[in-house]
Protein backbone atom coordinates (compact mmCIF):
# COMPACT_ATOMS: atom_id res chain seq x y z
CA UNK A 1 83.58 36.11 50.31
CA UNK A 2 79.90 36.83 49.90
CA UNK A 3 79.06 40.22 48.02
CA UNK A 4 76.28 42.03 49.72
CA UNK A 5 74.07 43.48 47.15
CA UNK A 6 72.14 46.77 47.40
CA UNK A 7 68.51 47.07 47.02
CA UNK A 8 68.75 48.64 43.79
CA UNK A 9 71.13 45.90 42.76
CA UNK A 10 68.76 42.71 43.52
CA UNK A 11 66.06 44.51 41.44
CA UNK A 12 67.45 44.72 38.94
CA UNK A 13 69.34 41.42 39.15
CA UNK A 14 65.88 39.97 39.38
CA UNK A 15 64.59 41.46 36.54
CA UNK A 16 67.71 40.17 34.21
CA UNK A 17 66.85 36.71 35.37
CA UNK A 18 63.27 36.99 34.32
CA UNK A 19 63.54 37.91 30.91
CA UNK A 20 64.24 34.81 29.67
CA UNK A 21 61.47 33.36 31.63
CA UNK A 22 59.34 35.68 30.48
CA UNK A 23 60.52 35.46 26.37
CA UNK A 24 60.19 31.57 26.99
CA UNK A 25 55.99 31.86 28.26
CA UNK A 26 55.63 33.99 25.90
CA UNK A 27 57.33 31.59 22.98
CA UNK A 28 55.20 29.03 24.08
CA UNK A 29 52.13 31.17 24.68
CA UNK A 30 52.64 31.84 21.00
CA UNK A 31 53.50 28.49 19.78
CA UNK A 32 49.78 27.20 21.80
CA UNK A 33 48.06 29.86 20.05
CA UNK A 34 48.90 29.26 16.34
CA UNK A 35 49.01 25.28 17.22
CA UNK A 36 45.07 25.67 18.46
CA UNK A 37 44.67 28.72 15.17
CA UNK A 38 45.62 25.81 13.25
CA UNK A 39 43.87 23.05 14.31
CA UNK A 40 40.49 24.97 14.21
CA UNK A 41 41.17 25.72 10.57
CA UNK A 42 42.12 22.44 9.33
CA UNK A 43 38.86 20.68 11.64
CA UNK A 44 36.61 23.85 9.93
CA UNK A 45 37.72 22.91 6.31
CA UNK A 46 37.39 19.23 6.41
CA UNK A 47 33.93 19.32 8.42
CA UNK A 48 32.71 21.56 5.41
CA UNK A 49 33.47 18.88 3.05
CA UNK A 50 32.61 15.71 5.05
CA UNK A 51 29.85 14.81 3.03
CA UNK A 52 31.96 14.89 0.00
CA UNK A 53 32.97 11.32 -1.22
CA UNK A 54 34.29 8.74 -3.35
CA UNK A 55 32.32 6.02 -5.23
CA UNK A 56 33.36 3.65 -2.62
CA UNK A 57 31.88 6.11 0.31
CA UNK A 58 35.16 7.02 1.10
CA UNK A 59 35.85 10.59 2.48
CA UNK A 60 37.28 12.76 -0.09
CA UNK A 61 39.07 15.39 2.27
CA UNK A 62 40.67 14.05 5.52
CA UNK A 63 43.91 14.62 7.82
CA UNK A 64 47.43 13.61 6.52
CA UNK A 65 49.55 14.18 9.50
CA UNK A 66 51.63 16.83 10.12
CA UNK A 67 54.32 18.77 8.24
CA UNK A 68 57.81 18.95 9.40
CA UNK A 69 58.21 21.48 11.94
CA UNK A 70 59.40 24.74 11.22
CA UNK A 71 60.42 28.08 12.91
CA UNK A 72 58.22 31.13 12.51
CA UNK A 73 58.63 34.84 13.06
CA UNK A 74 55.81 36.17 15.26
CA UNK A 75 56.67 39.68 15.98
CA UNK A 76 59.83 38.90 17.51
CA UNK A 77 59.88 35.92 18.72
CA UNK A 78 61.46 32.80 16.84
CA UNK A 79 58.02 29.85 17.49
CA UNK A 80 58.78 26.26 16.16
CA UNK A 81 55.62 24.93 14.65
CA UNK A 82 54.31 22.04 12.76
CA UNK A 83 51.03 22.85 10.75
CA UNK A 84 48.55 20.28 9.98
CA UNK A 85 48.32 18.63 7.01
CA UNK A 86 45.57 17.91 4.94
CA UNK A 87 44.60 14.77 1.68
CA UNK A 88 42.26 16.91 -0.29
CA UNK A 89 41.68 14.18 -3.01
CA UNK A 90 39.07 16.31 -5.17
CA UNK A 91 39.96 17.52 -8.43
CA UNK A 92 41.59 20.35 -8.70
CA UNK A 93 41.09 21.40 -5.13
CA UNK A 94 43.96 22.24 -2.75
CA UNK A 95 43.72 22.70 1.39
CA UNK A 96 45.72 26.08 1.75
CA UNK A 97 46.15 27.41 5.16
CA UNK A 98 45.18 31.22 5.56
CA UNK A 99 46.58 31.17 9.34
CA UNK A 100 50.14 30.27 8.46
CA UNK A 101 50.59 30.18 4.69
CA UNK A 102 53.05 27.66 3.01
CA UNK A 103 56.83 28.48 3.04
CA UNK A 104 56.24 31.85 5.50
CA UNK A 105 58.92 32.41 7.89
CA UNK A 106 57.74 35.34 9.36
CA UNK A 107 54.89 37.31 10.57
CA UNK A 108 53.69 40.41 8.46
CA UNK A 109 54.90 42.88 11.53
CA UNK A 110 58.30 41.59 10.88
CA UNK A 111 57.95 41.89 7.04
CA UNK A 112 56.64 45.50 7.23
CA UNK A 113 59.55 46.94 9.31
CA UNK A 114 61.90 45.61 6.29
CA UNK A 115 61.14 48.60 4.03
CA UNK A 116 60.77 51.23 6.95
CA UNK A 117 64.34 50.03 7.72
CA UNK A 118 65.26 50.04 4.45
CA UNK A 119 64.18 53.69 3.64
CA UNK A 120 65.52 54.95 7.12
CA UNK A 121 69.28 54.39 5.83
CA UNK A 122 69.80 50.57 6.82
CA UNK A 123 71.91 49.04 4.35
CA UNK A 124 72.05 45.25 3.11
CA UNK A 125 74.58 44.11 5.06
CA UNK A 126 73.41 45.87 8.19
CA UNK A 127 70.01 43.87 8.33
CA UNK A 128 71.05 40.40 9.72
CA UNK A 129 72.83 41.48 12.54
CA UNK A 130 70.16 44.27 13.45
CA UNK A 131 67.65 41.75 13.04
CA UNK A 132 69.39 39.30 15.18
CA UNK A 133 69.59 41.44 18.06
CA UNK A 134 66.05 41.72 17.57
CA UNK A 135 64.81 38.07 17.29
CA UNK A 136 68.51 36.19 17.76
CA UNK A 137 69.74 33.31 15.41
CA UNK A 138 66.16 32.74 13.77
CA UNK A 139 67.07 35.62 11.42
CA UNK A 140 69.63 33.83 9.91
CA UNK A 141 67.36 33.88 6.80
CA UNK A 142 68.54 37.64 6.33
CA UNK A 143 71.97 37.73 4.91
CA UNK A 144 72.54 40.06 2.36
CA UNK A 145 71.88 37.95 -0.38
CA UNK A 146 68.32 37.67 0.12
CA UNK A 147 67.75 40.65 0.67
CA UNK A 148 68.87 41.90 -2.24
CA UNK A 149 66.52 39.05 -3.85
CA UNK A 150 63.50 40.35 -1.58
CA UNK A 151 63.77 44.04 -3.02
CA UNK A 152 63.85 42.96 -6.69
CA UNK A 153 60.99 41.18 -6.25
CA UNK A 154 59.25 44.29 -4.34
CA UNK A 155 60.40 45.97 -7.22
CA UNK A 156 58.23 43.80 -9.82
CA UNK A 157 55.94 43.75 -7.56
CA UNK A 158 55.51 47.82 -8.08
CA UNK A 159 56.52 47.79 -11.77
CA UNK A 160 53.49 45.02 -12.16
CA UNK A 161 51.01 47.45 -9.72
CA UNK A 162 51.52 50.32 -11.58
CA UNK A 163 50.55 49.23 -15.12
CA UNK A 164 47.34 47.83 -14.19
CA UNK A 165 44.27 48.16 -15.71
CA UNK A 166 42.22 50.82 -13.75
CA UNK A 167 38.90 50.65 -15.71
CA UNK A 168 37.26 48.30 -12.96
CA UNK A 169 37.65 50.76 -10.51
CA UNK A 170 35.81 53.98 -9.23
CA UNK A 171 37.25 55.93 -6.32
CA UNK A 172 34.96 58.50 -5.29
CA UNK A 173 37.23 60.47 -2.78
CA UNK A 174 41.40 60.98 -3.66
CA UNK A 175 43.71 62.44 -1.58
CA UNK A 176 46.88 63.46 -2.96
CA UNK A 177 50.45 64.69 -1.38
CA UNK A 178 53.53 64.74 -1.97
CA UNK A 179 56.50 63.21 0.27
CA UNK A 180 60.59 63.70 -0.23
CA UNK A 181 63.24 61.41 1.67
CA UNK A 182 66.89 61.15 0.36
CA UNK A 183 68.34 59.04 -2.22
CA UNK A 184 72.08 57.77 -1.06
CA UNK A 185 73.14 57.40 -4.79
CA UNK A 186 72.14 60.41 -6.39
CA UNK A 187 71.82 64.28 -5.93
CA UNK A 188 68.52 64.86 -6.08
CA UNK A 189 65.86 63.59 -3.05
CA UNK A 190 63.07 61.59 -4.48
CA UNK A 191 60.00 62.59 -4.45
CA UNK A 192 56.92 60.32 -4.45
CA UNK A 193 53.52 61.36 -5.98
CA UNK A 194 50.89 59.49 -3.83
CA UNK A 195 47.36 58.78 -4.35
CA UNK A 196 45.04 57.06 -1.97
CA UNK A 197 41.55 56.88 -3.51
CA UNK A 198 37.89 56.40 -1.17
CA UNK A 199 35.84 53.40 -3.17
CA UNK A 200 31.99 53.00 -3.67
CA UNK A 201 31.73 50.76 -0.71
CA UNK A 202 34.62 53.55 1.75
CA UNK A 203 37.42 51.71 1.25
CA UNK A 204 40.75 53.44 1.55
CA UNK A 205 43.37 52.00 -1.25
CA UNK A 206 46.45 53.16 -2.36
CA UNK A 207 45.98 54.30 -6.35
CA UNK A 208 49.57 55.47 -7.28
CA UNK A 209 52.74 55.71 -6.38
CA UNK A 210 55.18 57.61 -9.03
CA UNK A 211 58.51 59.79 -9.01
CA UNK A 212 57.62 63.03 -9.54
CA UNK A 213 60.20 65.88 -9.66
CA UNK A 214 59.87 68.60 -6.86
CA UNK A 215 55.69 67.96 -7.38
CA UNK A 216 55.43 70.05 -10.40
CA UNK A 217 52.78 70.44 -12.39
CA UNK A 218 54.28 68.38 -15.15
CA UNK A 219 54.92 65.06 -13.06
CA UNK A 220 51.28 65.79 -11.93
CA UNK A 221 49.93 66.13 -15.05
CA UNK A 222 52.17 62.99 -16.72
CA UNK A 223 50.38 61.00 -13.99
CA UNK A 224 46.96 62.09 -13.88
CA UNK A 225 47.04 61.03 -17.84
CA UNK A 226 48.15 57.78 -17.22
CA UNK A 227 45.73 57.37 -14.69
CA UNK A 228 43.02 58.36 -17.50
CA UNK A 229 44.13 56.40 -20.12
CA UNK A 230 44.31 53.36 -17.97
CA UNK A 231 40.68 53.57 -17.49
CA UNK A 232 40.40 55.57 -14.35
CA UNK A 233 37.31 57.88 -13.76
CA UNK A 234 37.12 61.44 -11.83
CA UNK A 235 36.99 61.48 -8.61
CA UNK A 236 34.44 63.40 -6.90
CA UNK A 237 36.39 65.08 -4.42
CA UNK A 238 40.04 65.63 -4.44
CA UNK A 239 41.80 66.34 -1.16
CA UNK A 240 45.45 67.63 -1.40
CA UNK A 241 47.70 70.85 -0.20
CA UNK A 242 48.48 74.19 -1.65
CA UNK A 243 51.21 72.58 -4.35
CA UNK A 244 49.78 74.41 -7.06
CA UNK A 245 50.97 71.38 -9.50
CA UNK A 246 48.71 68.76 -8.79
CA UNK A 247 45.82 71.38 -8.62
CA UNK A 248 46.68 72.93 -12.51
CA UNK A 249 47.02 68.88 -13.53
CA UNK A 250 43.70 68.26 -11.98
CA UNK A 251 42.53 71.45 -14.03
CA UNK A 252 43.63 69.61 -17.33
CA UNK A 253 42.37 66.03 -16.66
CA UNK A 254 39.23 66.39 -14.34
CA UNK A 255 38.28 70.23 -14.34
CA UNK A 256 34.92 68.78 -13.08
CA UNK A 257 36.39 67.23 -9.67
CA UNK A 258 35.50 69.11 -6.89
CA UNK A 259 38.81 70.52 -4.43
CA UNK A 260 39.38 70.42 -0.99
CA UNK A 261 42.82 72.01 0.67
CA UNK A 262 44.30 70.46 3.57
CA UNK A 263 43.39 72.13 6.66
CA UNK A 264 46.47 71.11 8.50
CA UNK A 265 49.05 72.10 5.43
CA UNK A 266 46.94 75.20 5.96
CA UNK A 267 47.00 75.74 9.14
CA UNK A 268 51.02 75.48 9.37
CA UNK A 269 51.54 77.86 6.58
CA UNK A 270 48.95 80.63 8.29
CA UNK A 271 51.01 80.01 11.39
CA UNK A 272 54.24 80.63 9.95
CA UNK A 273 53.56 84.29 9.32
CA UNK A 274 52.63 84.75 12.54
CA UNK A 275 54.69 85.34 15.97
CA UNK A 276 54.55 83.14 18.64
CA UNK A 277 52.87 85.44 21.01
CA UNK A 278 49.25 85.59 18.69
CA UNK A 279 49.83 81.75 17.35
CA UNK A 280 46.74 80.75 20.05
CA UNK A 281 44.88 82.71 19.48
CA UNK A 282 45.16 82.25 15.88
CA UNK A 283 45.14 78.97 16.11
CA UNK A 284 41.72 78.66 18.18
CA UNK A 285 40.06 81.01 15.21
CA UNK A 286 41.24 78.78 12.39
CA UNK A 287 39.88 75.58 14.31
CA UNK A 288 37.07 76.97 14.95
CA UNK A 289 36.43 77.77 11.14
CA UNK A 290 37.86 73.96 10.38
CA UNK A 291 35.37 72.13 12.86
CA UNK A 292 32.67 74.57 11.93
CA UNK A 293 29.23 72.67 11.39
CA UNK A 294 28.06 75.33 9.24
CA UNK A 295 29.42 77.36 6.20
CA UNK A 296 27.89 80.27 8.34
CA UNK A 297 29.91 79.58 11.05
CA UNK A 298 33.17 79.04 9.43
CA UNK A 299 32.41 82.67 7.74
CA UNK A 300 31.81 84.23 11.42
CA UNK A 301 35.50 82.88 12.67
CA UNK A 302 37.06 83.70 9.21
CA UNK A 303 35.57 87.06 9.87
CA UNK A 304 36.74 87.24 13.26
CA UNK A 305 40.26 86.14 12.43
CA UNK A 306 40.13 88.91 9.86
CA UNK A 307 39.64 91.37 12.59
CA UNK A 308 42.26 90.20 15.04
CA UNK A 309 45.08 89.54 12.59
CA UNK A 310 44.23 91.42 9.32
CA UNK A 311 45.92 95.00 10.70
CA UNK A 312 48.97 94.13 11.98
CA UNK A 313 49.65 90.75 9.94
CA UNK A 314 47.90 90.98 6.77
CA UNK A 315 50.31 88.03 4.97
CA UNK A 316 48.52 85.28 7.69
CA UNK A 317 45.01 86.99 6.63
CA UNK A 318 45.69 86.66 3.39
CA UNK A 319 47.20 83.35 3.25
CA UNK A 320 44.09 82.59 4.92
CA UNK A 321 41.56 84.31 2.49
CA UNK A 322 43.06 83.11 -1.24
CA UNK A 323 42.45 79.53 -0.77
CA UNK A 324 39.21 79.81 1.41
CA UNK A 325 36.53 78.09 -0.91
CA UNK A 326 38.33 75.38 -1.26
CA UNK A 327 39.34 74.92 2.49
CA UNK A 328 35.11 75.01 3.32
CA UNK A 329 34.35 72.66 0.04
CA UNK A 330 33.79 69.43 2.65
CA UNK A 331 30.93 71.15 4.05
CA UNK A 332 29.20 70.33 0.61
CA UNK A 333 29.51 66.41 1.40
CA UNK A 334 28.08 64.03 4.03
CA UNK A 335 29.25 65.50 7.50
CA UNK A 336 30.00 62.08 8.56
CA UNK A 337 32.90 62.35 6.15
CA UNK A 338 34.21 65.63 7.13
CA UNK A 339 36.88 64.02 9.84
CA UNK A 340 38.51 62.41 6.52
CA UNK A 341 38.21 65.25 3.72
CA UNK A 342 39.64 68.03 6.36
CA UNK A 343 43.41 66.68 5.62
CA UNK A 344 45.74 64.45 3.10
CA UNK A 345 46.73 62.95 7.06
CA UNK A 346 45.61 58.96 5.88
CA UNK A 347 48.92 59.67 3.52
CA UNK A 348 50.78 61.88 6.66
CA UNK A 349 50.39 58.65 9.01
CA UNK A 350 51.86 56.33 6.82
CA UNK A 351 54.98 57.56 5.67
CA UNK A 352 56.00 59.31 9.17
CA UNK A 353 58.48 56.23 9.73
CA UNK A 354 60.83 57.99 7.04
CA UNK A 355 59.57 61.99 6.47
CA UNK A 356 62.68 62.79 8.48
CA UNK A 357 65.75 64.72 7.81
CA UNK A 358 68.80 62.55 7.11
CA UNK A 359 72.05 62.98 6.06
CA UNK A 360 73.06 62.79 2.44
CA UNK A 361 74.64 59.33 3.22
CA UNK A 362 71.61 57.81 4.24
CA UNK A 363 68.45 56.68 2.57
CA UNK A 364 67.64 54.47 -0.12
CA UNK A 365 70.67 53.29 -2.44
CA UNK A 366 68.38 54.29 -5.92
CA UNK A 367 64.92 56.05 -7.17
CA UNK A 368 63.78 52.29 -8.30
CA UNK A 369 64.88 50.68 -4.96
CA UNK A 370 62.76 53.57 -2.61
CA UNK A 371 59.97 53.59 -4.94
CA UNK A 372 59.45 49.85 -4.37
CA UNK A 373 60.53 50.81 -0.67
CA UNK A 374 57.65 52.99 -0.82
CA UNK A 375 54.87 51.24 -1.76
CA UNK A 376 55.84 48.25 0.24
CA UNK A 377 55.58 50.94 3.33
CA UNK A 378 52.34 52.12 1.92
CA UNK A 379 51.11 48.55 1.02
CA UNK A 380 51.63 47.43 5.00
CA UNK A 381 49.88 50.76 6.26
CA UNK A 382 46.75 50.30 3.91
CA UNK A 383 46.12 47.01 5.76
CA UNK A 384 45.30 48.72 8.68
CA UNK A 385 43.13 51.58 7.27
CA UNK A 386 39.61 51.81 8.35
CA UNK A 387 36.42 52.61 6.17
CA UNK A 388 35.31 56.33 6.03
CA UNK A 389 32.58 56.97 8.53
CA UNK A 390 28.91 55.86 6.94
CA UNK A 391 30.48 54.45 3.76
CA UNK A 392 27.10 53.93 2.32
CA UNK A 393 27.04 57.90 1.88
CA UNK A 394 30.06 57.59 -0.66
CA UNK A 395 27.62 56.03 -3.10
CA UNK A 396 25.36 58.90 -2.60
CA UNK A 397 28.36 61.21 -3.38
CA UNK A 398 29.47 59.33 -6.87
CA UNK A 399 25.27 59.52 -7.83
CA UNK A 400 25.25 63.13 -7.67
CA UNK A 401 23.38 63.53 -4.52
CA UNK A 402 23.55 67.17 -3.34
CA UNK A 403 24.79 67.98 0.06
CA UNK A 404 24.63 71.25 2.00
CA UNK A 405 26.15 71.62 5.72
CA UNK A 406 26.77 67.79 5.42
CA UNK A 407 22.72 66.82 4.84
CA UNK A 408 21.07 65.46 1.77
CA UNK A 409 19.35 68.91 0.31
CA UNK A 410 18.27 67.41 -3.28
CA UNK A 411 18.57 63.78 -5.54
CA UNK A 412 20.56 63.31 -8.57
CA UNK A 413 16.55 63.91 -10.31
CA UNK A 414 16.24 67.78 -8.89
CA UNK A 415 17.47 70.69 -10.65
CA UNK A 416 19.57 71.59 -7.54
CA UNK A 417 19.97 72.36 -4.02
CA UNK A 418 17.10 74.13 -2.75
């Protein structure tokens, strides 16, 4: 007997019976792409060496075949591919392939959700089969074991990072915060000092990455020093909230580094002391005074915020008065900069994934294990961070150039602004 299906039914009927169609075009979509991503990188490499060659006028770099296939992550879908190979007969010279590097088995995407995962509470034995509802039997390379061999090597990784010599480097800009998830092993949440630094050229790049307890001014101040006596210099701008640690450490190391408080840290605790009924109108003063173009006008909706709130709430007013030179400071630097100095959000974005409330049970299994969690997380983000607007300005900022209202007022040579 024939079932007669609804209209609802055959829909969605229809759509189960695509998605393997679809997955499979897409598989091979892929497969085409990195084949042809491939082949233009091998044909590139040995064209730029054709004129090389041997004393008998033979070529020195030519095609060898192909590998044996293999099965690649991309995203999430398991692609069998065999890469190109190439005879590169000069001396010491090796054909590497920057498209699909040798022994990779899976695309970065896949290798950055590993820590996010990790931090978020998944435990060893939990990846395969998560990951194998994901991308099926091709993450049979998962089992617990290696796992547990990826995160000790994240965790040399880290050990090796932080220890490095930091006398070749000059970050102009740092932004500093603080960020707590839980620890499944211990008591205490961790708590991760984090640095990302602004180079010469406007570069964003993670600078450290160290347990700190409860952001006190003594893990501030134990990492600022080794931040010094590995060679780094002062920055010329520090950007960071109203955690009076790192601000007294700063006060010991680099009293000379200018300070800049988070507008949006700022803007949450003003907020807070207010009720619900005033918060827009609050909060349309204090953007006003955060987007101002002018110190001026950032002192006329100060002022004005002053005279709405200061009567009847006088805790928001004053929140908002104690830390006020500091929260115009970026109006003393190139205005093209001003979207990035405003906020510590470049450190906000990146660990969003796991800044979440989670039961004691959850999180990372020890300090060492989501500290190397951590700056795998961070590593991944920093990949996709963009230059500051007009980075050739951050060279005028480390060579004393003077700003005012975010223009060039005097050179390094004058006395001063005018």
């Amino acid at each position: 007997m024939q079932v007669q299906l609804t209209a609802e039914e055959a829909r969605q009927q229809a759509a189960e019976a695509a998605i393997p169609v679809l997955e499979d075009l897409a598989r091979q979509g892929a497969r085409r792409m990195l084949a042809l991503a491939l082949e233009f990188e091998v044909a590139d490499y040995i064209a730029r060496h054709e004129e090389e060659r041997d004393g008998r006028g033979h070529r020195l770099v030519v095609r060898n075949g192909k590998a044996k296939e293999r099965t690649v992550l991309v995203g999430t879908l398991p692609v069998e591919v065999a890469t190109p190979r190439v005879d590169d007969r000069r001396e010491g010279e090796k054909f590497t392939s920057q498209v699909l590097p040798p022994y990779l088995r899976r695309s970065r995407r896949l290798d950055e959700a590993l820590p996010v995962l990790y931090l978020r509470g998944l435990s060893t034995g939990d990846f395969t089969p998560a990951l194998t509802e994901l991308v099926g039997e091709a993450a049979k390379g998962f089992s617990p074991a290696s796992i547990v061999r990826l995160k000790a090597v994240w965790e040399q990784e880290y050990k090796r990072w932080k220890e490095r010599d930091l006398s070749g480097s000059d970050w102009v800009y740092l932004f500093a915060d603080g960020v707590n998830f839980n620890v499944r092993l211990e008591e205490d949440r961790l708590c991760c000092l984090v640095l990302v630094g602004v180079r010469r050229d406007g570069t964003k790049e993670l600078v450290a990455l160290e347990d700190g307890y409860r952001e006190s001014e003594e893990a501030w101040l134990t990492l600022l020093r080794d931040l010094k006596r590995r060679g780094m210099r002062a920055p010329a701008l520090a950007v960071g909230d109203g955690a009076l640690g790192f601000w007294g450490a700063m006060e010991q190391i680099w009293p000379e580094c200018a300070r800049q408080r988070c507008w949006v840290h700022k803007l949450r605790n003003v907020l807070d002391k207010l009720p619900d009924r005033v918060q827009e109108r609050a909060k349309e003063l204090l953007h006003a005074a955060m987007y101002a173009e002018s110190r001026r006008a950032a002192e006329q909706a100060r002022a004005q915020f002053e005279v709405d709130f200061e009567e009847k709430f006088p805790k928001a007013a004053r929140s908002l008065e104690e830390d006020w030179e500091e929260l115009v400071t970026f109006l003393d630097f190139p205005s093209e900069h001003w979207v990035h100095l405003r906020s510590t959000n470049v450190i906000e974005s990146v660990f969003s994934p796991v800044k979440v409330r989670t039961r004691k049970t959850k999180g990372a299994g020890s300090r060492q294990a989501g500290l190397a969690m951590a700056f795998k997380l961070v590593q991944a983000g920093e990949r996709r961070w963009r230059k500051v607007n007009a980075p050739e300005l951050v060279r005028l900022v480390r060579e004393g150039v003077w700003f005012r209202d975010g223009r060039i007022v005097a050179t390094p040579r004058s006395s001063g602004p005018s």
